[in-house]
N, C-alpha and C. Protein backbone atom coordinates (compact mmCIF):
# COMPACT_ATOMS: atom_id res chain seq x y z
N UNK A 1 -57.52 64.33 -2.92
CA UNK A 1 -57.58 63.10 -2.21
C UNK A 1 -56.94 61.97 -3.02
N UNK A 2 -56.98 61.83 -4.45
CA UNK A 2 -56.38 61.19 -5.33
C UNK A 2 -55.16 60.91 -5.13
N UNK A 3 -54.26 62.37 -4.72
CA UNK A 3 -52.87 62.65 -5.35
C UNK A 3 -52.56 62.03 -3.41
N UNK A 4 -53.13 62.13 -2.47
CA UNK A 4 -52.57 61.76 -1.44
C UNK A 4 -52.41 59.99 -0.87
N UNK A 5 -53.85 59.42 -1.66
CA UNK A 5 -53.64 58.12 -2.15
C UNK A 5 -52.17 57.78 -2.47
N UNK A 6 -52.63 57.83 -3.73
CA UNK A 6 -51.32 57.70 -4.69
C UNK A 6 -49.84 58.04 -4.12
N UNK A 7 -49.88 59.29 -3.42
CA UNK A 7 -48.64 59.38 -2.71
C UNK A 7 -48.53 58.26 -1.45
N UNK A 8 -49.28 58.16 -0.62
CA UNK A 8 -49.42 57.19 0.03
C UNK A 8 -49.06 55.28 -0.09
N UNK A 9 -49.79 54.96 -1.68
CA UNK A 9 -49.16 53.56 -1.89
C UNK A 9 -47.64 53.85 -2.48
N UNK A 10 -47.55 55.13 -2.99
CA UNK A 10 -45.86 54.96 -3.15
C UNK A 10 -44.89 55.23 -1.81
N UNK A 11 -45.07 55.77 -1.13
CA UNK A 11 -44.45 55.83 0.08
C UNK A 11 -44.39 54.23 0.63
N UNK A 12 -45.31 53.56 0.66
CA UNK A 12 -45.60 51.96 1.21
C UNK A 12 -44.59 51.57 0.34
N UNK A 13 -45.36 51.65 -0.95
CA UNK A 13 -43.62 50.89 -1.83
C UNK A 13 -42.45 51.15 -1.58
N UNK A 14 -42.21 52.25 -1.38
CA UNK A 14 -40.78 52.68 -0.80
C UNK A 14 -40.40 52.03 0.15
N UNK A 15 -41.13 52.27 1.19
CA UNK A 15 -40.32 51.63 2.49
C UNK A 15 -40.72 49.76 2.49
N UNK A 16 -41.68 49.11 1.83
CA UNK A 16 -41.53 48.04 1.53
C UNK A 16 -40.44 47.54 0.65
N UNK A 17 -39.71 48.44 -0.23
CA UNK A 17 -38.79 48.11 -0.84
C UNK A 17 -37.33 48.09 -0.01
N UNK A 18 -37.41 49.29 0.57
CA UNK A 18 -36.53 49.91 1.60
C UNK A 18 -36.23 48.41 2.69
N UNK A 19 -36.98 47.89 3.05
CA UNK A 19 -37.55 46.87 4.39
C UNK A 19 -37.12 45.77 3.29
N UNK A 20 -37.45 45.29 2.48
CA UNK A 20 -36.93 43.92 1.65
C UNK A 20 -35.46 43.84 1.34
N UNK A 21 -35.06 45.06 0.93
CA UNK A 21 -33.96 45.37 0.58
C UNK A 21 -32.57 45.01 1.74
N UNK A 22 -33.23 45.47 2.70
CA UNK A 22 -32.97 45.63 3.52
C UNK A 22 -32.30 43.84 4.21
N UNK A 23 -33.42 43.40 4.03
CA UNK A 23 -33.49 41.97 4.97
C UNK A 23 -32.85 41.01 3.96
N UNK A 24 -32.56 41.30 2.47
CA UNK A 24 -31.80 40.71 1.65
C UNK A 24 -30.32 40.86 1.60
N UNK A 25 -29.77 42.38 1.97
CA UNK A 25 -28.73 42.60 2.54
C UNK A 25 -28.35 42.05 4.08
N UNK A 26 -29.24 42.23 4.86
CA UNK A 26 -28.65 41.01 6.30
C UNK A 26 -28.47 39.73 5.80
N UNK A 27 -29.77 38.78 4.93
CA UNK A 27 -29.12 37.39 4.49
C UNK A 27 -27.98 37.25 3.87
N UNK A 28 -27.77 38.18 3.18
CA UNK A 28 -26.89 37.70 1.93
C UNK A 28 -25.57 38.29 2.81
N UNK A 29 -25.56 39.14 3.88
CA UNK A 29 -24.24 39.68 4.81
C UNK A 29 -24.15 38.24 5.51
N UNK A 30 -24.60 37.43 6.28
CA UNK A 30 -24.70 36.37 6.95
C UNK A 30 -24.14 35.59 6.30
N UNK A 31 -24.42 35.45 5.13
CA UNK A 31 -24.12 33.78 4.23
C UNK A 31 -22.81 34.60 3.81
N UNK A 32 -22.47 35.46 3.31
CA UNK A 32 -21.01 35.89 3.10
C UNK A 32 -19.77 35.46 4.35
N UNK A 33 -20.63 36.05 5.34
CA UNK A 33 -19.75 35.90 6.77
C UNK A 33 -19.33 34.28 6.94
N UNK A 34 -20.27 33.54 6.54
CA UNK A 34 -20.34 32.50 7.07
C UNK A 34 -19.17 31.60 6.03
N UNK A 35 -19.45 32.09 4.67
CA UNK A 35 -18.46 32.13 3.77
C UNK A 35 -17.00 32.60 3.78
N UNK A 36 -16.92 33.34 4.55
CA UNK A 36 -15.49 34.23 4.57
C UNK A 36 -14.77 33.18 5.74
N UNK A 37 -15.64 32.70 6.85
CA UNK A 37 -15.24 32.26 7.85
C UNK A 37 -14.84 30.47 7.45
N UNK A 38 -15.42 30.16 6.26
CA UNK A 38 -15.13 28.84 5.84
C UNK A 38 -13.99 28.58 5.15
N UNK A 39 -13.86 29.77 4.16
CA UNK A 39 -12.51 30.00 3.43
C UNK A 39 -11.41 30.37 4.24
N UNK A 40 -11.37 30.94 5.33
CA UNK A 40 -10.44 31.23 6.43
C UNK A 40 -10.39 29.72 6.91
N UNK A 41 -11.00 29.02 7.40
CA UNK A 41 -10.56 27.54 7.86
C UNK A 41 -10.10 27.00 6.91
N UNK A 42 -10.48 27.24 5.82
CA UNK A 42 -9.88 26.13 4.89
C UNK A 42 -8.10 26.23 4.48
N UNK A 43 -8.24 27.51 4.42
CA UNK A 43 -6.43 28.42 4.38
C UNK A 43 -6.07 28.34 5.01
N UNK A 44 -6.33 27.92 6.29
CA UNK A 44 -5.57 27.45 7.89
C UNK A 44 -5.01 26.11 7.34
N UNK A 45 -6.35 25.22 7.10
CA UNK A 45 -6.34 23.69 7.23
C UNK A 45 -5.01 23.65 5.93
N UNK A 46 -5.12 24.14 4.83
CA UNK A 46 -4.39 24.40 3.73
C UNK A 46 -2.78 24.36 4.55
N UNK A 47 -2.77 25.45 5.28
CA UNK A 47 -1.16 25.47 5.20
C UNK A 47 -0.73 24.81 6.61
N UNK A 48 -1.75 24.38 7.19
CA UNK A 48 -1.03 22.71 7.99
C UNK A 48 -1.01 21.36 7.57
N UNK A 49 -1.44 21.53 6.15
CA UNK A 49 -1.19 20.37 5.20
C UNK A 49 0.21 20.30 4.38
N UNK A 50 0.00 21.59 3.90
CA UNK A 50 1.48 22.03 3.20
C UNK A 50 2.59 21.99 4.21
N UNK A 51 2.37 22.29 5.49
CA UNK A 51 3.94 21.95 6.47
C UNK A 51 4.03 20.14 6.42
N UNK A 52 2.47 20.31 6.64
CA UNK A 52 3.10 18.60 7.36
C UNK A 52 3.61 17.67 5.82
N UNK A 53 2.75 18.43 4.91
CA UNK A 53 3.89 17.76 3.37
C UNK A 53 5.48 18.28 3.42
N UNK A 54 5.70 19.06 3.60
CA UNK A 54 6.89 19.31 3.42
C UNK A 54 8.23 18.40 4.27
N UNK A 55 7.18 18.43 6.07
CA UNK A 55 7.63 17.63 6.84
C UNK A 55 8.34 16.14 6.01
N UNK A 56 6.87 15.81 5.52
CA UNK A 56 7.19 14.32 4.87
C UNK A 56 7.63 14.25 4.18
N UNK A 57 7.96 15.24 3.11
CA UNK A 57 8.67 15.06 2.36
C UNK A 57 10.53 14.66 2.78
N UNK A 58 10.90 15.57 4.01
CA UNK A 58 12.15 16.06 5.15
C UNK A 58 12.70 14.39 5.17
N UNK A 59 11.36 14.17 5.98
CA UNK A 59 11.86 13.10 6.58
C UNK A 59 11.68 11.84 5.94
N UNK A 60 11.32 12.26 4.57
CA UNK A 60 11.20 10.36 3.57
C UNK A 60 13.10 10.66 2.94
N UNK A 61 13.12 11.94 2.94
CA UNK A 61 14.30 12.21 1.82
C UNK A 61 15.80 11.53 3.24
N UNK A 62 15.42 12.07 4.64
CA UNK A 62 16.17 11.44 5.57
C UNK A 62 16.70 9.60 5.70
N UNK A 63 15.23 9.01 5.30
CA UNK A 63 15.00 8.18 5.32
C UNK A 63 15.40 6.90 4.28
N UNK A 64 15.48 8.08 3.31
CA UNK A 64 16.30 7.22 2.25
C UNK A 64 17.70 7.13 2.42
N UNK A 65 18.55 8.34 3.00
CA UNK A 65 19.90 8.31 3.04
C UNK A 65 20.09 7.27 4.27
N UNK A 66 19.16 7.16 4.90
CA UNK A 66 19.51 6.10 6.00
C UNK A 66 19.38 4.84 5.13
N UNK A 67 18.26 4.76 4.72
CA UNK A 67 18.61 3.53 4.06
C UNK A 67 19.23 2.85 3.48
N UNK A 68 19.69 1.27 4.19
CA UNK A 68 21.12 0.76 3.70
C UNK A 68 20.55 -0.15 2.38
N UNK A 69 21.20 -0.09 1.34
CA UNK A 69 20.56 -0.84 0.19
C UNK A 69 21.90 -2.22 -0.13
N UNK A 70 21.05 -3.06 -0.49
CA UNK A 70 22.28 -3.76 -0.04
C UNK A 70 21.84 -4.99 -1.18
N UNK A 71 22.63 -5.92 -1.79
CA UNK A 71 22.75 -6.85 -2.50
C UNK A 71 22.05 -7.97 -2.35
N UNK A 72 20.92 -7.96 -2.94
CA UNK A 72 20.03 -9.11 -2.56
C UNK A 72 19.90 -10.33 -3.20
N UNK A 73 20.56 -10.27 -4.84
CA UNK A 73 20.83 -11.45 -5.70
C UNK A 73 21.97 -10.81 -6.62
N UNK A 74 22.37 -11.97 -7.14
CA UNK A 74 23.63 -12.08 -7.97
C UNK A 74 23.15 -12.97 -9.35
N UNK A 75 23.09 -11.97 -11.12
CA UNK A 75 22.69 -12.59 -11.59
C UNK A 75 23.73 -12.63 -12.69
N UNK A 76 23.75 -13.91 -13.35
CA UNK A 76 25.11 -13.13 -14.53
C UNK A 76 24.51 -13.94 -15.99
N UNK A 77 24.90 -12.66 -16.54
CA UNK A 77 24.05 -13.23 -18.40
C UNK A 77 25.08 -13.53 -19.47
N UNK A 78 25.14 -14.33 -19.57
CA UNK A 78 26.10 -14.93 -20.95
C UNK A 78 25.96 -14.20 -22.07
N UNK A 79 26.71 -13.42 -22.69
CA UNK A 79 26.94 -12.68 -23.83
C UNK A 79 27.70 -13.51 -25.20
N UNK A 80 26.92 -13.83 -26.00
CA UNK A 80 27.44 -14.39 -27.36
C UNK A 80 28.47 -15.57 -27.18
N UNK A 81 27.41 -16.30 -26.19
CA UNK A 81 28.11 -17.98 -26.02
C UNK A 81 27.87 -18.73 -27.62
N UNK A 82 28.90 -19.68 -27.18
CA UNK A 82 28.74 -20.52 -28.02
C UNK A 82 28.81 -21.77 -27.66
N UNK A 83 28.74 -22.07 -26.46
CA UNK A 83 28.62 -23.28 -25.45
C UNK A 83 27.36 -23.62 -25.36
N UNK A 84 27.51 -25.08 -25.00
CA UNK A 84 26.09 -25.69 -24.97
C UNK A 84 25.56 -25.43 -23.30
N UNK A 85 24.35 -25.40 -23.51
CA UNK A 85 23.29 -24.81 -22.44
C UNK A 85 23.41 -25.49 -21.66
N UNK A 86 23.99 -26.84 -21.16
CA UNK A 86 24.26 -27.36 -19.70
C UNK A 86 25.54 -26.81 -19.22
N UNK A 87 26.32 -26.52 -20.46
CA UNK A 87 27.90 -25.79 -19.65
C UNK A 87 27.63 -24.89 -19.19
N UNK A 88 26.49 -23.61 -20.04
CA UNK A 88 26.82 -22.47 -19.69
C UNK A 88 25.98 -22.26 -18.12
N UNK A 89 25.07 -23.15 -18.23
CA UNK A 89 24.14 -23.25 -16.79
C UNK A 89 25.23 -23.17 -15.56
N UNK A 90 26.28 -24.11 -15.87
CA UNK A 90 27.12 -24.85 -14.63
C UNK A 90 27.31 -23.35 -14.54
N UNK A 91 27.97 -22.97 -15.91
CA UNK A 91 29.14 -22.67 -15.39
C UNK A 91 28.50 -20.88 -14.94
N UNK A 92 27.40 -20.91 -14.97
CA UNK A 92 26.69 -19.60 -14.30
C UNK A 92 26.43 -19.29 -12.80
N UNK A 93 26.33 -20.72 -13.10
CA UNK A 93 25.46 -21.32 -11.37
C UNK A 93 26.75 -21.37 -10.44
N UNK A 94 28.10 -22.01 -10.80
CA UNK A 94 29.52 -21.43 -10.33
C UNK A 94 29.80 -20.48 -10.36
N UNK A 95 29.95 -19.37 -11.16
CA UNK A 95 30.34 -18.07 -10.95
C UNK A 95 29.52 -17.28 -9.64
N UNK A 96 28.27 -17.86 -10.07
CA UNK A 96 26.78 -16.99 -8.56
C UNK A 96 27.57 -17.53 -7.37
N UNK A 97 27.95 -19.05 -7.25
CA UNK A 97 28.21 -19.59 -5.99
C UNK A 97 29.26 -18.66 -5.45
N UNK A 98 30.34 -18.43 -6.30
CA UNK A 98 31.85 -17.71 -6.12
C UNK A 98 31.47 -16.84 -5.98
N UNK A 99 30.38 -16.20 -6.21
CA UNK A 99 30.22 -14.61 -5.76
C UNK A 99 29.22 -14.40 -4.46
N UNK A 100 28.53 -15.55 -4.19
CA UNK A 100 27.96 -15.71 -3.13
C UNK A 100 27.96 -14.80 -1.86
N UNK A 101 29.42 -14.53 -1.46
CA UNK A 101 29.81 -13.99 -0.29
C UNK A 101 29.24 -12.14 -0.35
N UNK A 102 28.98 -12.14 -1.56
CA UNK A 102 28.79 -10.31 -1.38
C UNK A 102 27.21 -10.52 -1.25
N UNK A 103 26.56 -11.27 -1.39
CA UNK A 103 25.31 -10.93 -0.87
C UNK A 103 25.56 -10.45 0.71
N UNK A 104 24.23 -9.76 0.46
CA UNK A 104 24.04 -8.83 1.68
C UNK A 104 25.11 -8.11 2.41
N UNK A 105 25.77 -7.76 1.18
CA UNK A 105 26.63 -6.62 1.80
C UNK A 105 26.12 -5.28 0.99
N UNK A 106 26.35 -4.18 1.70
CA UNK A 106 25.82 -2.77 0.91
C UNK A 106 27.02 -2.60 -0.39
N UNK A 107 25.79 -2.01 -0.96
CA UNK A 107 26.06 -1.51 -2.74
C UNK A 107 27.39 -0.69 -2.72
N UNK A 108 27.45 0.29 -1.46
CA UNK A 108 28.27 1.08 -1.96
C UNK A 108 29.44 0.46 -1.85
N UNK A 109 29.12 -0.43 -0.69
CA UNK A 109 30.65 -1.25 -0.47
C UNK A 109 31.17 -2.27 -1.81
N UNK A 110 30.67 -2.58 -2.74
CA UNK A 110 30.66 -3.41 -3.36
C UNK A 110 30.69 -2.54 -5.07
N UNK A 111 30.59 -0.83 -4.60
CA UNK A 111 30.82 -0.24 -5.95
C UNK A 111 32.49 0.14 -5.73
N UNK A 112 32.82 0.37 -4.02
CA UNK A 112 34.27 0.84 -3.94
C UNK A 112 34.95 -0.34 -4.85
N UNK A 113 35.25 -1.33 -3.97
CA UNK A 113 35.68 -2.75 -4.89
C UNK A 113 35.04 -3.06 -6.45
N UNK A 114 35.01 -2.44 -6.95
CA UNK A 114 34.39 -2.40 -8.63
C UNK A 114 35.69 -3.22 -9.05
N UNK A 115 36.64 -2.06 -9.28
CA UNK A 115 37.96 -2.77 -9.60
C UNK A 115 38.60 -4.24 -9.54
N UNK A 116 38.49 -4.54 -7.93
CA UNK A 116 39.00 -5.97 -7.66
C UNK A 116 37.87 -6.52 -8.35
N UNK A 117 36.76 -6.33 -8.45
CA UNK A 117 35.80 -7.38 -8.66
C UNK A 117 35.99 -7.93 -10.39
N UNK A 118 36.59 -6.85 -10.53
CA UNK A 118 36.56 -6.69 -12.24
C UNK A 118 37.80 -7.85 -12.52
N UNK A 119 39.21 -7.06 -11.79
CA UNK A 119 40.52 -7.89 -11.58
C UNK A 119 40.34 -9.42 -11.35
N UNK A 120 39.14 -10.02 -10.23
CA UNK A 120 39.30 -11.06 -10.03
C UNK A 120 38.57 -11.50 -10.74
N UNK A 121 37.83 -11.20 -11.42
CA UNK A 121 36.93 -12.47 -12.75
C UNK A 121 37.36 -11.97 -14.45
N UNK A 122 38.42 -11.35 -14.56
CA UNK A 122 38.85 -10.97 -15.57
C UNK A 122 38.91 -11.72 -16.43
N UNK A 123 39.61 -12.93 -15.78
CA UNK A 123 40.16 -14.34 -16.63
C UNK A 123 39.98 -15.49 -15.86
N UNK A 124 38.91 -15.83 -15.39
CA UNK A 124 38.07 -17.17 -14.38
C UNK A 124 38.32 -17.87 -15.40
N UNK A 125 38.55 -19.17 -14.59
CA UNK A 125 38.69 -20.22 -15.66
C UNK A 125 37.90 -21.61 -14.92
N UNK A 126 36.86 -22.16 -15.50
CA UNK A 126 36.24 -23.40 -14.76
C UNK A 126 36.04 -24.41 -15.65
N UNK A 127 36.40 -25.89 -14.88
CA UNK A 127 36.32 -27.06 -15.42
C UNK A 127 34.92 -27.65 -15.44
N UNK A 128 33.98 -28.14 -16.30
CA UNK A 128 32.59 -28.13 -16.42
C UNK A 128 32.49 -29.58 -17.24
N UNK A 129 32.24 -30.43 -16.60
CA UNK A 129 32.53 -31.02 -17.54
C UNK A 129 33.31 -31.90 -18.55
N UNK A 130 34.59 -31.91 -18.01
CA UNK A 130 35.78 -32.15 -19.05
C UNK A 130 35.78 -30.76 -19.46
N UNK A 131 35.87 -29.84 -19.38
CA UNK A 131 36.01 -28.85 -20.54
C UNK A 131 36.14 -27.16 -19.40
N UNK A 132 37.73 -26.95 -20.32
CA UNK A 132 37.98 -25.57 -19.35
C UNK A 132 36.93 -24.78 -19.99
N UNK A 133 36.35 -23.84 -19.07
CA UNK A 133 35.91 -22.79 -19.69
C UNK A 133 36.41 -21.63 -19.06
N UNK A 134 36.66 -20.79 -20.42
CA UNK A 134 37.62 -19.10 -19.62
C UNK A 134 36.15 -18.25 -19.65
N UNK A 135 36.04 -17.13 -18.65
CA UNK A 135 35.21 -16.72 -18.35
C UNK A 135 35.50 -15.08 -18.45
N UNK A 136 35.32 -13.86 -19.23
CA UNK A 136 35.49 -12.88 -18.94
C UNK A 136 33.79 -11.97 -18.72
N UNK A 137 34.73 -11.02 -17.49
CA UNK A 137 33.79 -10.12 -17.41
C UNK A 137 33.92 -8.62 -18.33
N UNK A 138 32.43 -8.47 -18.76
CA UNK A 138 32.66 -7.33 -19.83
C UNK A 138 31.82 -5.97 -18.90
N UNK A 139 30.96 -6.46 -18.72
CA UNK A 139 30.19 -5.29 -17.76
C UNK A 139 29.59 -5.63 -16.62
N UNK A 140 29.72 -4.85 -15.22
CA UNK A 140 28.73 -4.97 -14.01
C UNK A 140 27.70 -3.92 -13.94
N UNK A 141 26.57 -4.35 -13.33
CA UNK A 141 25.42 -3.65 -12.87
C UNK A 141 25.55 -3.79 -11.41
N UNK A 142 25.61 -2.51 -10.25
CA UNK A 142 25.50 -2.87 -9.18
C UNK A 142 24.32 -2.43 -8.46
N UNK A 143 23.30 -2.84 -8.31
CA UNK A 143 22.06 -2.63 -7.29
C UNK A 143 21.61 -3.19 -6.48
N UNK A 144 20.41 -3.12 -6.04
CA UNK A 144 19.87 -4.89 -5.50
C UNK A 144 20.40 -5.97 -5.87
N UNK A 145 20.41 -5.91 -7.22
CA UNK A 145 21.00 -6.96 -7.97
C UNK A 145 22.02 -6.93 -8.42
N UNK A 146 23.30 -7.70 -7.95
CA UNK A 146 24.49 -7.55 -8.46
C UNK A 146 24.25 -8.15 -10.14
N UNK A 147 24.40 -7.46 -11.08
CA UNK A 147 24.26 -8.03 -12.56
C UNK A 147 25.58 -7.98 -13.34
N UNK A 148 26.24 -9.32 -13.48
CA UNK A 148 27.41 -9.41 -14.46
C UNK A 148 26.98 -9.59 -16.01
N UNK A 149 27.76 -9.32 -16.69
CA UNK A 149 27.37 -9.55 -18.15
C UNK A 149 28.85 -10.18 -18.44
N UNK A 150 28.93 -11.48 -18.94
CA UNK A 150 30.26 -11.96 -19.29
C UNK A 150 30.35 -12.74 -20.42
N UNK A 151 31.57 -13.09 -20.97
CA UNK A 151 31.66 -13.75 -22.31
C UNK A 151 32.20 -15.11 -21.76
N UNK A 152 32.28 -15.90 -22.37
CA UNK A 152 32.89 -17.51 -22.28
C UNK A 152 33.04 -17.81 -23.09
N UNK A 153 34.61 -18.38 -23.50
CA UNK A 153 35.41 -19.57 -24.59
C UNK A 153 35.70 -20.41 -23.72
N UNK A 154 35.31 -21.79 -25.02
CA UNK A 154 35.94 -22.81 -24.23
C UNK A 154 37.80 -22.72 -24.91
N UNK A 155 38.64 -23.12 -23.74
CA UNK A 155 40.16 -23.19 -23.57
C UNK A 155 40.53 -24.43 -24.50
N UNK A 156 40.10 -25.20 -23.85
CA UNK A 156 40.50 -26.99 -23.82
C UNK A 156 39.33 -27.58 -23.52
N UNK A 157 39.28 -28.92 -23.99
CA UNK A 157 37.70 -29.80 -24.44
C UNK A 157 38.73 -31.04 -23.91
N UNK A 158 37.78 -32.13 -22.97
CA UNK A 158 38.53 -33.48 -22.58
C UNK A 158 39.92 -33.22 -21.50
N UNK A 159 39.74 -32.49 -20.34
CA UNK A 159 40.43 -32.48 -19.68
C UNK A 159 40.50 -33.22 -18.67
């Protein structure tokens, strides 16, 4: 009667183990599923993010070649003057005026003409003052900002 006991609470354990086991494998199958099915949306959501980046990327890179960039100021820096600071003002503030006309025209148009631009301020010469001043250009910057870099001697003093 002992040994049928005894066989008896182990059989219970068994299938109580069997039965737990059991209902821990359905939860833990559920929360997987439910898991598998989240990571699947997310790898969806994933690669309709990655098109629509790529998209944007398409159409910013479109967007730039459309874009007309164009000359918005004209600045020019005196290189190793030796003129006094009201000449060289004028005679800065004249050169911007004379160049005036290329604002708002596009860059590229204004990199073809590099040359003339170079040709026509090669040897500027302005009266400031009583006083010629020769004006060379040594380097351009062309962007937004048209940027000259130029030198100035004075010619003649008391003209």
């Amino acid at each position: 009667m002992k040994i049928m006991l005894w066989k008896r609470y182990v059989a219970l354990l068994l299938i109580g183990a069997i039965l737990g086991g059991s209902g821990m494998l359905f939860i833990y199958g559920r929360e997987m599923e439910q898991m598998m099915l989240v990571k699947r949306s997310l790898e969806l959501l994933n690669e309709k993010l990655m098109e629509e980046n790529q998209s944007l990327k398409q159409s910013e890179k479109v967007a730039r070649r459309k874009q007309e960039v164009v000359i918005d100021e004209i600045r020019v820096t005196v290189l190793d003057s030796k003129l006094h600071e009201t000449i060289q003002l004028q005679m800065t503030r004249q050169l911007e005026k004379d160049l005036a006309s290329l604002k708002g025209k596009k860059v590229e148009q204004v990199a073809e003409v590099q040359e003339m631009l170079h040709e026509m301020l090669r040897r500027r010469e302005y009266i400031i003052e009583g006083t010629m001043v020769e004006v060379r250009v040594k380097t351009v910057a062309i962007s937004r900002i048209l940027h000259l870099f130029v030198t100035a001697e004075v010619k003649r003093e008391d003209i």
